[in-house]
N, C-alpha and C. Protein backbone atom coordinates (compact mmCIF):
# COMPACT_ATOMS: atom_id res chain seq x y z
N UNK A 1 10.37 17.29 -4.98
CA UNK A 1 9.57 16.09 -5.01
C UNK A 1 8.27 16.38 -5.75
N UNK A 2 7.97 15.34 -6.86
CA UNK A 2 6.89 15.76 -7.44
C UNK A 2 5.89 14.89 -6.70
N UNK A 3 4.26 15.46 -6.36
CA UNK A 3 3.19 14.70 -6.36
C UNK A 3 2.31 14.38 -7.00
N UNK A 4 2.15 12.92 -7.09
CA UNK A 4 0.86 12.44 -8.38
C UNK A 4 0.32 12.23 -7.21
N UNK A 5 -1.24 12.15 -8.22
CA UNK A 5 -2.97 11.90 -7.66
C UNK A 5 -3.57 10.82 -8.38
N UNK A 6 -3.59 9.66 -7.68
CA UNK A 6 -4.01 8.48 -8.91
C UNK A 6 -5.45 8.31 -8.43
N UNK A 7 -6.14 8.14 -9.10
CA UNK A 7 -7.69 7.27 -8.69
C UNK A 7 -7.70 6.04 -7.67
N UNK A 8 -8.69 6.22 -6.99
CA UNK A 8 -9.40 4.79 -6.72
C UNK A 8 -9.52 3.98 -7.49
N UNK A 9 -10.78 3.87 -8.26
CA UNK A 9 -11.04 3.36 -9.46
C UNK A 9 -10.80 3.87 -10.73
N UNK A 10 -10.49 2.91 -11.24
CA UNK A 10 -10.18 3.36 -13.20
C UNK A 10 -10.60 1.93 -13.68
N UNK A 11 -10.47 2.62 -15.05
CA UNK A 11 -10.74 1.90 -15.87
C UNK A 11 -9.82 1.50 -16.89
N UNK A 12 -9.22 -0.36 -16.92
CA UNK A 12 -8.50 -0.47 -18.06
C UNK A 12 -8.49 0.08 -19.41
N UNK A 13 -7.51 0.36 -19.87
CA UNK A 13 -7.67 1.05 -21.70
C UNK A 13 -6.93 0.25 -22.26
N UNK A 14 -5.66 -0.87 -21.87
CA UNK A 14 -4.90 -1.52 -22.40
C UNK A 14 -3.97 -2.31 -21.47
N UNK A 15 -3.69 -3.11 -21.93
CA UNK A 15 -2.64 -3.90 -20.75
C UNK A 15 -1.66 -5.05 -22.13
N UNK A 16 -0.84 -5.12 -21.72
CA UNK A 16 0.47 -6.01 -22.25
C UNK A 16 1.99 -6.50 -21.19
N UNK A 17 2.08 -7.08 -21.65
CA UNK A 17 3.20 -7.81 -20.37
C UNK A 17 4.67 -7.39 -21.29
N UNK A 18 5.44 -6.58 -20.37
CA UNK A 18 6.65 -6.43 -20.58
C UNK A 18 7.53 -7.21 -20.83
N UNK A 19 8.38 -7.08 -21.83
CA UNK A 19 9.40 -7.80 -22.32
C UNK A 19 10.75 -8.02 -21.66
N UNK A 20 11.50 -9.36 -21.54
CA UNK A 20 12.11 -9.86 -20.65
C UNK A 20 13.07 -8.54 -19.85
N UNK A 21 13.73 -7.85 -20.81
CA UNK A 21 15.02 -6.97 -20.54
C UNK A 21 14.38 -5.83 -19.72
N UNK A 22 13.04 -5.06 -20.23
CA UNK A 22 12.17 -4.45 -19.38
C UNK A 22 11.93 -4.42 -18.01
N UNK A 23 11.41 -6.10 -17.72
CA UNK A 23 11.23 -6.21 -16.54
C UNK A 23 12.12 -6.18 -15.42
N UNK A 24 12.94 -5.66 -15.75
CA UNK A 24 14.30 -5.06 -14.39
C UNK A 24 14.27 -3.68 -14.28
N UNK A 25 13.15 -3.30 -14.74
CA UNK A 25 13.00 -1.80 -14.59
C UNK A 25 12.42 -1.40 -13.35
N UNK A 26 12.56 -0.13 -12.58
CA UNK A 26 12.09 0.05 -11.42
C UNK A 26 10.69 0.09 -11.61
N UNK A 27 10.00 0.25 -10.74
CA UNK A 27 8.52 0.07 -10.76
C UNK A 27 7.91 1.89 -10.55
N UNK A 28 9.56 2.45 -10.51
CA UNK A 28 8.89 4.09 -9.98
C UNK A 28 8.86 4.78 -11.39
N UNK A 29 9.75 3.80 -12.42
CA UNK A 29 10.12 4.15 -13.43
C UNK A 29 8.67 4.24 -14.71
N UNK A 30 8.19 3.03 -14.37
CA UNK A 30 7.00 2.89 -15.09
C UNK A 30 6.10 3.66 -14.91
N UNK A 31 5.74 3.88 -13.18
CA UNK A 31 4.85 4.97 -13.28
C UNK A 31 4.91 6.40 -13.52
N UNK A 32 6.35 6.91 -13.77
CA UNK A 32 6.76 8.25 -14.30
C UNK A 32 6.58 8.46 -15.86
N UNK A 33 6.40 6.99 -16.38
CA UNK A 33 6.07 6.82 -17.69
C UNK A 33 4.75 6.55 -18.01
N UNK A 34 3.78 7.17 -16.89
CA UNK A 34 2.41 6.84 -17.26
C UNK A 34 1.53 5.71 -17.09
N UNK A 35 1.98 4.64 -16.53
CA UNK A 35 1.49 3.15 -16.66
C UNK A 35 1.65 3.05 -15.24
N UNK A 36 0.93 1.69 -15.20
CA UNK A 36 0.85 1.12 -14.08
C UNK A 36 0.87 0.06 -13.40
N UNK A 37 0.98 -0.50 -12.41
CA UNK A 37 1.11 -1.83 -11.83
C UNK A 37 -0.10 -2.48 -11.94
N UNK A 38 -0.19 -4.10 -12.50
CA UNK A 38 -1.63 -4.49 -12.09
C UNK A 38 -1.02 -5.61 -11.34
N UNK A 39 -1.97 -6.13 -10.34
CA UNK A 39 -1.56 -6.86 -9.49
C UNK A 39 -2.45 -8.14 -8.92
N UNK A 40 -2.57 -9.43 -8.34
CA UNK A 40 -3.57 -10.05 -8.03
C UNK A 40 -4.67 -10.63 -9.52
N UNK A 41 -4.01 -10.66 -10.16
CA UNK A 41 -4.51 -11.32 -11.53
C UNK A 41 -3.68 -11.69 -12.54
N UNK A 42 -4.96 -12.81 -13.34
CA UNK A 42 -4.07 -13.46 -14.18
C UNK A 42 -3.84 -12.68 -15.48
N UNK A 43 -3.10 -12.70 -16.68
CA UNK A 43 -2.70 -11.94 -17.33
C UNK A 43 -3.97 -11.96 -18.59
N UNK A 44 -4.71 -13.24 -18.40
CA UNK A 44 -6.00 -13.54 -19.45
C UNK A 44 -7.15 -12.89 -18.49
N UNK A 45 -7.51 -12.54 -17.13
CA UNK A 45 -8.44 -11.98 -17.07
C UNK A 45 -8.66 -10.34 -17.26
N UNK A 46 -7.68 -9.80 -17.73
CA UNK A 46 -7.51 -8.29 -17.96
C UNK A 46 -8.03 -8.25 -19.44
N UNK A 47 -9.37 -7.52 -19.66
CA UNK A 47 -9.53 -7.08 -20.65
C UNK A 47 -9.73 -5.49 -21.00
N UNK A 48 -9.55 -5.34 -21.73
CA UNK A 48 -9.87 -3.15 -21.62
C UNK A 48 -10.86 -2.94 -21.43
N UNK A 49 -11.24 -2.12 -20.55
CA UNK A 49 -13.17 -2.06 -20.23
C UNK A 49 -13.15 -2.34 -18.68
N UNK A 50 -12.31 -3.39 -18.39
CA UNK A 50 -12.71 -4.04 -17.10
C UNK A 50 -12.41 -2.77 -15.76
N UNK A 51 -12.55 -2.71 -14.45
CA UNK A 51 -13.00 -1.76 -13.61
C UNK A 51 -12.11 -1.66 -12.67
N UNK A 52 -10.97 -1.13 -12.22
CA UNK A 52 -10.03 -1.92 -11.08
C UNK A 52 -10.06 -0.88 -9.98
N UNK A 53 -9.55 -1.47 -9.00
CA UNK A 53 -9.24 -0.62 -7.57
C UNK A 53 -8.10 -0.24 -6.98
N UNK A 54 -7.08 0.98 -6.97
CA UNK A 54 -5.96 1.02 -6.54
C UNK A 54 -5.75 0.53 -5.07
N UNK A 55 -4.52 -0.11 -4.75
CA UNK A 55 -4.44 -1.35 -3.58
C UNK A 55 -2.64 -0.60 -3.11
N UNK A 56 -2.31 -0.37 -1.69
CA UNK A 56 -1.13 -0.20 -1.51
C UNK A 56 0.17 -1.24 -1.63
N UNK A 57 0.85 -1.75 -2.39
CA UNK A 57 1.96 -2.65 -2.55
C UNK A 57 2.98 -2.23 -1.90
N UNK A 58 4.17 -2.74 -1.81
CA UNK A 58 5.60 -2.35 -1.44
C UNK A 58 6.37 -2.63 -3.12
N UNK A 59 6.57 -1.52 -3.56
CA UNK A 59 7.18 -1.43 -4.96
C UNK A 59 8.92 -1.58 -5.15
N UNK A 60 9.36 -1.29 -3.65
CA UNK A 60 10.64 -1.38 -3.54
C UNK A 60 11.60 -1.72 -2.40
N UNK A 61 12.62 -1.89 -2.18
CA UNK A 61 13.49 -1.98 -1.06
C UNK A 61 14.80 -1.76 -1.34
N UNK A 62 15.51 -1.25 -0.11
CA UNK A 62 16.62 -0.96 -0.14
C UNK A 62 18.29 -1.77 0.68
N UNK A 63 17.62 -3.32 0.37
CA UNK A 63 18.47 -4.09 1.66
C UNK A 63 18.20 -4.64 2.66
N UNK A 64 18.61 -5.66 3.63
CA UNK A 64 18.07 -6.23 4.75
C UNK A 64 17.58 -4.59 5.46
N UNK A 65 18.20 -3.81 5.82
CA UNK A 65 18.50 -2.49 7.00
C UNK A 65 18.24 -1.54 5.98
N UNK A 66 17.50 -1.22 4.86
CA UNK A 66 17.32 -0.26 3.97
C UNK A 66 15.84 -0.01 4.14
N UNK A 67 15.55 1.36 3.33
CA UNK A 67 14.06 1.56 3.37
C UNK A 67 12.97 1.15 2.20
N UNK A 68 12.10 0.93 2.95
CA UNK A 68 10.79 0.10 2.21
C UNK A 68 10.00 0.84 0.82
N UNK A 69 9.90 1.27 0.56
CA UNK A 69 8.79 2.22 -0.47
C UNK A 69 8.47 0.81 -0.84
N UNK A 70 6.32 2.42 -0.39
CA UNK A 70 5.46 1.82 -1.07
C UNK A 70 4.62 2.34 -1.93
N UNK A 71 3.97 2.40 -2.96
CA UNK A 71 3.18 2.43 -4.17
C UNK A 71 1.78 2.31 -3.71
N UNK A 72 1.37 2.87 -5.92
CA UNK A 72 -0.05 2.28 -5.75
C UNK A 72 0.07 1.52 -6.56
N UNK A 73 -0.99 0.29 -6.82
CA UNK A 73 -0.82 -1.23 -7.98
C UNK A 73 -2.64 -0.94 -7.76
N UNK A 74 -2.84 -1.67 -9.06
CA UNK A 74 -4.27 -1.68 -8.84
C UNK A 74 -4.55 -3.21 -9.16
N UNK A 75 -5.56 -3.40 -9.13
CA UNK A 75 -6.01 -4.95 -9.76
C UNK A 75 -7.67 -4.49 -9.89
N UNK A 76 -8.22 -6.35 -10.34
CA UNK A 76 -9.15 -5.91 -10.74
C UNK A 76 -10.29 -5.91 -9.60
N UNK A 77 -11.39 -5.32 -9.75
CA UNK A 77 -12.16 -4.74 -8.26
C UNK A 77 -13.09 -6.06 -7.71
N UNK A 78 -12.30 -6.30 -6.63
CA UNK A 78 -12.57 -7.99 -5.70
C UNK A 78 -13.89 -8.24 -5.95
N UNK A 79 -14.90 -7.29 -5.18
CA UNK A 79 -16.54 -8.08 -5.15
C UNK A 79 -17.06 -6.24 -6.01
N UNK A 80 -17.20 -6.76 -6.69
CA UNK A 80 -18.25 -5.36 -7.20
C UNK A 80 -19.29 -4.96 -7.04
N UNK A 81 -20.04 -6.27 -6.21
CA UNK A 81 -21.41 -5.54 -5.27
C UNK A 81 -21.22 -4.80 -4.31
N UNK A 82 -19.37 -4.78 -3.64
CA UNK A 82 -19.54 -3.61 -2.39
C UNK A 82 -19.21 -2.59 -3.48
N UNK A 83 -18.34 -2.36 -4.27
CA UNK A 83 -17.91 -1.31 -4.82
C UNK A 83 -18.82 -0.38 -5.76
N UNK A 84 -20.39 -0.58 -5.80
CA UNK A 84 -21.33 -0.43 -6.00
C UNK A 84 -22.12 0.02 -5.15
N UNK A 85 -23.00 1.30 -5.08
CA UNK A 85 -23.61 1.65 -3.96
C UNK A 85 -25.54 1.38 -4.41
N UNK A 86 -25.86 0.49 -3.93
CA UNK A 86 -27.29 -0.30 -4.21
C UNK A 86 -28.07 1.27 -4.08
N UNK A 87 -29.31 1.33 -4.76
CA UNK A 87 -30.30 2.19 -4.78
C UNK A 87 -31.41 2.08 -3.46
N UNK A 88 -31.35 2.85 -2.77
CA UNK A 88 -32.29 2.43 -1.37
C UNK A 88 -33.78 2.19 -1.59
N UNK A 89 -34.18 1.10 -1.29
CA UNK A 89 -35.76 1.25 -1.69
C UNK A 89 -36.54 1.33 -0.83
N UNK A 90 -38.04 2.23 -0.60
CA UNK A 90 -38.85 2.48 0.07
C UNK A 90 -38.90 1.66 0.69
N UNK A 91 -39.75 1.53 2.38
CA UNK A 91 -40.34 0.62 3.31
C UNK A 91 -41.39 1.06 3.47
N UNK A 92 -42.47 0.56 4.23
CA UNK A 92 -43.79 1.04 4.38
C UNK A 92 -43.57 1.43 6.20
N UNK A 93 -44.01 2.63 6.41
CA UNK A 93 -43.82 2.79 8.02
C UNK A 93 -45.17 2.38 8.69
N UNK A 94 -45.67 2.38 9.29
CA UNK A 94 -46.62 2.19 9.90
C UNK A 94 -47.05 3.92 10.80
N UNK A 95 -48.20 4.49 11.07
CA UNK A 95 -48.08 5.91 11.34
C UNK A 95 -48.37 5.62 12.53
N UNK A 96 -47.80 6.80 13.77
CA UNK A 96 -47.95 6.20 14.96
C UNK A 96 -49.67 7.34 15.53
N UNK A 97 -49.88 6.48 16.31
CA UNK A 97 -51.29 7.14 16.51
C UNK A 97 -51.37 7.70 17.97
């Protein structure tokens, strides 16, 4: 069994939508080929540059009574003010006497 290490966050470099005959391809298949799932968006808001967050999906199944596999899919990153860690700014204390 091989193990991959995917990011949290990445960053788009390219995106294109698979062609009809393609898309019956397994989803374990694509990512052995380097690529990846995007998920939770429309196909016009993906531009290269943009910032995404890997998210757990269910990539597969095996039947009513078969087993589940699940993946990573990323999309693009929900609120980017949490995914951002704000700069703390001074308070004034008061000194105790």
């Amino acid at each position: 069994m091989v193990v991959r290490k995917y990011p949290r966050i990445a960053k788009l470099k390219s995106v294109y939508k698979l062609p009809l005959k393609k898309r019956f391809t397994s989803n374990f298949e694509l990512l052995e080929q380097g690529r990846v799932l995007l998920v939770d968006s429309e196909f016009q808001q993906l531009k290269p540059g943009i910032r995404l967050e890997g998210v757990i999906r269910r990539l597969d199944y095996e039947g009513k009574e078969g087993l589940i596999l699940y993946g990573i899919a990323y999309r693009p990153i929900f609120r980017e003010a949490l995914a951002t860690i704000a700069k703390p700014r001074a308070i004034a204390v008061a000194q105790y006497a």
